[in-house]
N, C-alpha and C. Protein backbone atom coordinates (compact mmCIF):
# COMPACT_ATOMS: atom_id res chain seq x y z
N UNK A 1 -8.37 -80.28 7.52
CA UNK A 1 -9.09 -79.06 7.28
C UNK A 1 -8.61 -77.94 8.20
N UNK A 2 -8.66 -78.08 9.34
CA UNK A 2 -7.74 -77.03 10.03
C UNK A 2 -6.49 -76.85 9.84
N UNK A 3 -5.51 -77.66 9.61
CA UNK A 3 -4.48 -77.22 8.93
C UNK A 3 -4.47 -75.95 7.81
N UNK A 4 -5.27 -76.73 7.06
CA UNK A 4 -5.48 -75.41 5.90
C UNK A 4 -6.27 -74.28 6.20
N UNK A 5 -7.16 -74.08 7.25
CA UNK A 5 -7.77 -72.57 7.80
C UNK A 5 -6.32 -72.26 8.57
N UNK A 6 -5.95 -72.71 9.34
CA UNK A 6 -4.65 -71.86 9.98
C UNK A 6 -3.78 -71.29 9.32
N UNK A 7 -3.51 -71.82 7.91
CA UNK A 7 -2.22 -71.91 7.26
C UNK A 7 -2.84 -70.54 6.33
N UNK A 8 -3.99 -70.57 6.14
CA UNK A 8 -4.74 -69.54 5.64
C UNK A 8 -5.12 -68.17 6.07
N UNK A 9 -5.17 -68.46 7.66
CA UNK A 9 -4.66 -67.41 8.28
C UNK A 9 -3.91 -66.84 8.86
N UNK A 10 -2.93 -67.53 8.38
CA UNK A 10 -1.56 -67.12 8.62
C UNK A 10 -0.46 -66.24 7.78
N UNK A 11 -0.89 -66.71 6.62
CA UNK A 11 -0.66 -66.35 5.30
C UNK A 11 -1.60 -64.30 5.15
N UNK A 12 -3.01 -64.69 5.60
CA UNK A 12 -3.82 -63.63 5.77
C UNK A 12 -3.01 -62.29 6.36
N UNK A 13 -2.71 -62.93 7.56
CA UNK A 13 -2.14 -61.98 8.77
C UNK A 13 -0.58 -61.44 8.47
N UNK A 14 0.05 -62.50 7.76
CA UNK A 14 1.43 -61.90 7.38
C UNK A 14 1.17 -61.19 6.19
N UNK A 15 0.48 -61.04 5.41
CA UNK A 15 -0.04 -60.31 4.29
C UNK A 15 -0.49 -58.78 4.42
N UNK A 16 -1.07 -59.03 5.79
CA UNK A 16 -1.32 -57.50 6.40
C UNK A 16 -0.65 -56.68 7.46
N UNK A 17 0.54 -57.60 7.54
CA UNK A 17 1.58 -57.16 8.55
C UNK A 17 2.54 -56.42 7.76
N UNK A 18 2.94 -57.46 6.95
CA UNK A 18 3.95 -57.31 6.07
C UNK A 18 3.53 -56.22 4.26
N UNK A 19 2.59 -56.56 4.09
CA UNK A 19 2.09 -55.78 2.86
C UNK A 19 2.17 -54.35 2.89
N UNK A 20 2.31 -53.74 3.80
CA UNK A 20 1.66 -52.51 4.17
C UNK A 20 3.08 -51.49 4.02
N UNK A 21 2.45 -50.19 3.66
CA UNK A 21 3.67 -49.17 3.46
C UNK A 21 3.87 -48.19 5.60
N UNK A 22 4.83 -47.75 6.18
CA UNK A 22 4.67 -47.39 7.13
C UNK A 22 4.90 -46.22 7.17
N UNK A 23 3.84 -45.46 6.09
CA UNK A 23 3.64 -44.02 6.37
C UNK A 23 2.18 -43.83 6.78
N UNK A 24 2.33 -43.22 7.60
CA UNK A 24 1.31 -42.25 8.32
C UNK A 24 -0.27 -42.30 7.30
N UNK A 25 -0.27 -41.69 6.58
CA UNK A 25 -1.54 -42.05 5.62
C UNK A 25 -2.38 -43.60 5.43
N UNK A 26 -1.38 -44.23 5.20
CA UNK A 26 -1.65 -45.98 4.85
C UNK A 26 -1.66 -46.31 6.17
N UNK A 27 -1.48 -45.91 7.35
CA UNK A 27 -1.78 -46.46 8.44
C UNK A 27 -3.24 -46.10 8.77
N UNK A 28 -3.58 -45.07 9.04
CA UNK A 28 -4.84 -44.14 8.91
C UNK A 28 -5.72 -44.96 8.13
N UNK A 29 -6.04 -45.06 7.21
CA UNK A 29 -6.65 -45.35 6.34
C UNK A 29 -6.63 -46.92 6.50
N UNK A 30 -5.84 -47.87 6.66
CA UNK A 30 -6.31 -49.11 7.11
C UNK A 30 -6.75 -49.50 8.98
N UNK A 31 -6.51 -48.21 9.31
CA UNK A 31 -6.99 -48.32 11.14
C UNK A 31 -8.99 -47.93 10.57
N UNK A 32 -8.72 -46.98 9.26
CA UNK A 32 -10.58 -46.53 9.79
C UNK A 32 -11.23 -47.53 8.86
N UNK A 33 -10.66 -48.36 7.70
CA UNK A 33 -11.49 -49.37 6.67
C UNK A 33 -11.26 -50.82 7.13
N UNK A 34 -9.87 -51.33 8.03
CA UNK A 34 -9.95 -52.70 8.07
C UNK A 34 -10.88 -52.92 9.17
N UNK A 35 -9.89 -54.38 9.37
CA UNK A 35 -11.40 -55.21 10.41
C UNK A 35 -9.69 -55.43 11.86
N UNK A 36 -9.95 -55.61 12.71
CA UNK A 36 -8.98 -56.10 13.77
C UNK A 36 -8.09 -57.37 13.79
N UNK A 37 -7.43 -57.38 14.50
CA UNK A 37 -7.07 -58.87 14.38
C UNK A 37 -7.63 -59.79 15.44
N UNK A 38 -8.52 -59.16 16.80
CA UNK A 38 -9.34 -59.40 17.42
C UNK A 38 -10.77 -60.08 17.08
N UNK A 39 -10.86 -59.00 15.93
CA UNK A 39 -12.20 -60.16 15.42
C UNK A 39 -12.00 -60.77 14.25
N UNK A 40 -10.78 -61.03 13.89
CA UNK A 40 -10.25 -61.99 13.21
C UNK A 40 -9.92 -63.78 13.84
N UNK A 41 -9.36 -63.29 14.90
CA UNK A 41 -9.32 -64.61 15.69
C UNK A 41 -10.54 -64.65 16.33
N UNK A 42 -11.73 -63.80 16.66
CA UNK A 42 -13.12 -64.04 17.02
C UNK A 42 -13.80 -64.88 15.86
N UNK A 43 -13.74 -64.72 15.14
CA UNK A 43 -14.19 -65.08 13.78
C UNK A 43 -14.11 -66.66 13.32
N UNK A 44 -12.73 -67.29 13.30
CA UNK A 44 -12.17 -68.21 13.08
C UNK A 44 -12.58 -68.91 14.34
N UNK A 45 -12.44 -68.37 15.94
CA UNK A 45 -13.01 -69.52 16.88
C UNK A 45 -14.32 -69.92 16.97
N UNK A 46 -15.15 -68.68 16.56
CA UNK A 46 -16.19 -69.22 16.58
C UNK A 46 -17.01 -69.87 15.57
N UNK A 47 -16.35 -69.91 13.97
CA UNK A 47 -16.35 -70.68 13.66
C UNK A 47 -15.65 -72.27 13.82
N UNK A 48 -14.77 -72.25 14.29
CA UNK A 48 -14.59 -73.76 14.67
C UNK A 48 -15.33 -74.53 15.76
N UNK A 49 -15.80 -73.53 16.73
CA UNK A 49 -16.60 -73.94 17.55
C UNK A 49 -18.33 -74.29 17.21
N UNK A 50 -18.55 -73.23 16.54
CA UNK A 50 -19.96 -73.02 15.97
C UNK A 50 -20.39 -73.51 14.34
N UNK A 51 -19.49 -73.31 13.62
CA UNK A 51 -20.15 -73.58 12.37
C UNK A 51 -21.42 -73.19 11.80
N UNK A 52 -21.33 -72.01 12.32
CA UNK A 52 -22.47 -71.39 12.00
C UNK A 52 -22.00 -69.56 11.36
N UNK A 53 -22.37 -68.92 10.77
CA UNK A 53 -22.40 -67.98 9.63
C UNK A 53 -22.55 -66.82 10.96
N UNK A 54 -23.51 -66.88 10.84
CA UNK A 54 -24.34 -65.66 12.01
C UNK A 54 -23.34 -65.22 13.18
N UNK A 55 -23.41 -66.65 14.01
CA UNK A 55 -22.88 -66.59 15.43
C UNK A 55 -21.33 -66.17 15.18
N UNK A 56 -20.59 -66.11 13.67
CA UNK A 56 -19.26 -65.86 13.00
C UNK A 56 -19.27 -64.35 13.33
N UNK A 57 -20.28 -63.77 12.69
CA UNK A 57 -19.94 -62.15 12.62
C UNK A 57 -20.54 -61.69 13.77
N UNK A 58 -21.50 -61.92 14.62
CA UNK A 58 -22.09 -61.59 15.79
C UNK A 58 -20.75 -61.38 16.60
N UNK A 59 -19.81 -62.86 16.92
CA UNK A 59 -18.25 -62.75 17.54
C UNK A 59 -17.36 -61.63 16.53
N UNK A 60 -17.69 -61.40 15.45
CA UNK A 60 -16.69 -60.44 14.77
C UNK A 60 -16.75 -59.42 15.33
N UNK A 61 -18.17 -59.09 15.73
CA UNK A 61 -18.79 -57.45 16.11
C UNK A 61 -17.88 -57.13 17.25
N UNK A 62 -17.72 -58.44 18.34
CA UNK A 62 -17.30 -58.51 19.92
C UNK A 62 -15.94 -58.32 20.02
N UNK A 63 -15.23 -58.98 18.60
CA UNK A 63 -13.75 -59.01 19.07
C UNK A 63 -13.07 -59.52 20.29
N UNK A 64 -12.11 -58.67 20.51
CA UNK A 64 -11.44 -59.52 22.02
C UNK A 64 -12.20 -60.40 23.12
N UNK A 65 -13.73 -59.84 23.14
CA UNK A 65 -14.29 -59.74 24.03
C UNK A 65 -14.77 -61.75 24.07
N UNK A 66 -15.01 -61.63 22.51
CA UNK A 66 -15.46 -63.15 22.51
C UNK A 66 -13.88 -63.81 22.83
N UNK A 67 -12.42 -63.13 22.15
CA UNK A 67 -11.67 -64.19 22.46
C UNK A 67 -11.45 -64.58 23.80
N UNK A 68 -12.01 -63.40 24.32
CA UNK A 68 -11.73 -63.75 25.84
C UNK A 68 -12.15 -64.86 26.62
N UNK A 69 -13.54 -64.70 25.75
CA UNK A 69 -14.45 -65.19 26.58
C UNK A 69 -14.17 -67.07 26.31
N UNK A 70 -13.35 -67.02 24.89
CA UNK A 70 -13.32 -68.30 24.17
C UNK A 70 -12.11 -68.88 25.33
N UNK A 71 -11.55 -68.03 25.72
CA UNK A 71 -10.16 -68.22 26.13
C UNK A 71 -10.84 -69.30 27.51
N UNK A 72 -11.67 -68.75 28.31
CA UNK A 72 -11.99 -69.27 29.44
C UNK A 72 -12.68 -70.33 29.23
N UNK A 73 -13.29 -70.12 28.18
CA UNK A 73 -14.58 -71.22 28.43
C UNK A 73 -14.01 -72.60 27.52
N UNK A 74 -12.94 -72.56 27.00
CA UNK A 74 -13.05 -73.72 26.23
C UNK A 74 -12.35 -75.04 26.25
N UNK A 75 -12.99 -76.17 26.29
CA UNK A 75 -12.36 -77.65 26.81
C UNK A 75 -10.87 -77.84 26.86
């Protein structure tokens, strides 16, 4: 199962790396509608850690802040 969330977000992330046109407008416009890649990997740890819905987007809100925090605190 983690295989396939990683591989999923991997696929995700090169999709939005790579998808994208690099003019000025389309940059703009996905800096003020997307989501980070901070609380993207907030997202995914704390679901693997948590399994829980809530405590998912609560870490989305935090971004770096949870990865940080994931960074230190975890076994």
């Amino acid at each position: 199962m983690k295989k396939i969330m990683m591989l999923f977000l991997f696929l995700g992330l090169t999709s939005l790396v790579f998808g994208q046109d690099s003019t000025e407008v389309t940059t703009q416009t996905i800096y003020k509608s997307g989501i980070g890649l901070g609380s993207v990997i907030a997202v995914v740890t704390s679901w693997d850690r948590n399994r829980s819905i809530l405590w998912a987007i609560l870490h989305g809100i935090f971004g770096w802040l949870y990865v940080i925090y994931f960074a230190f605190t975890r076994k």
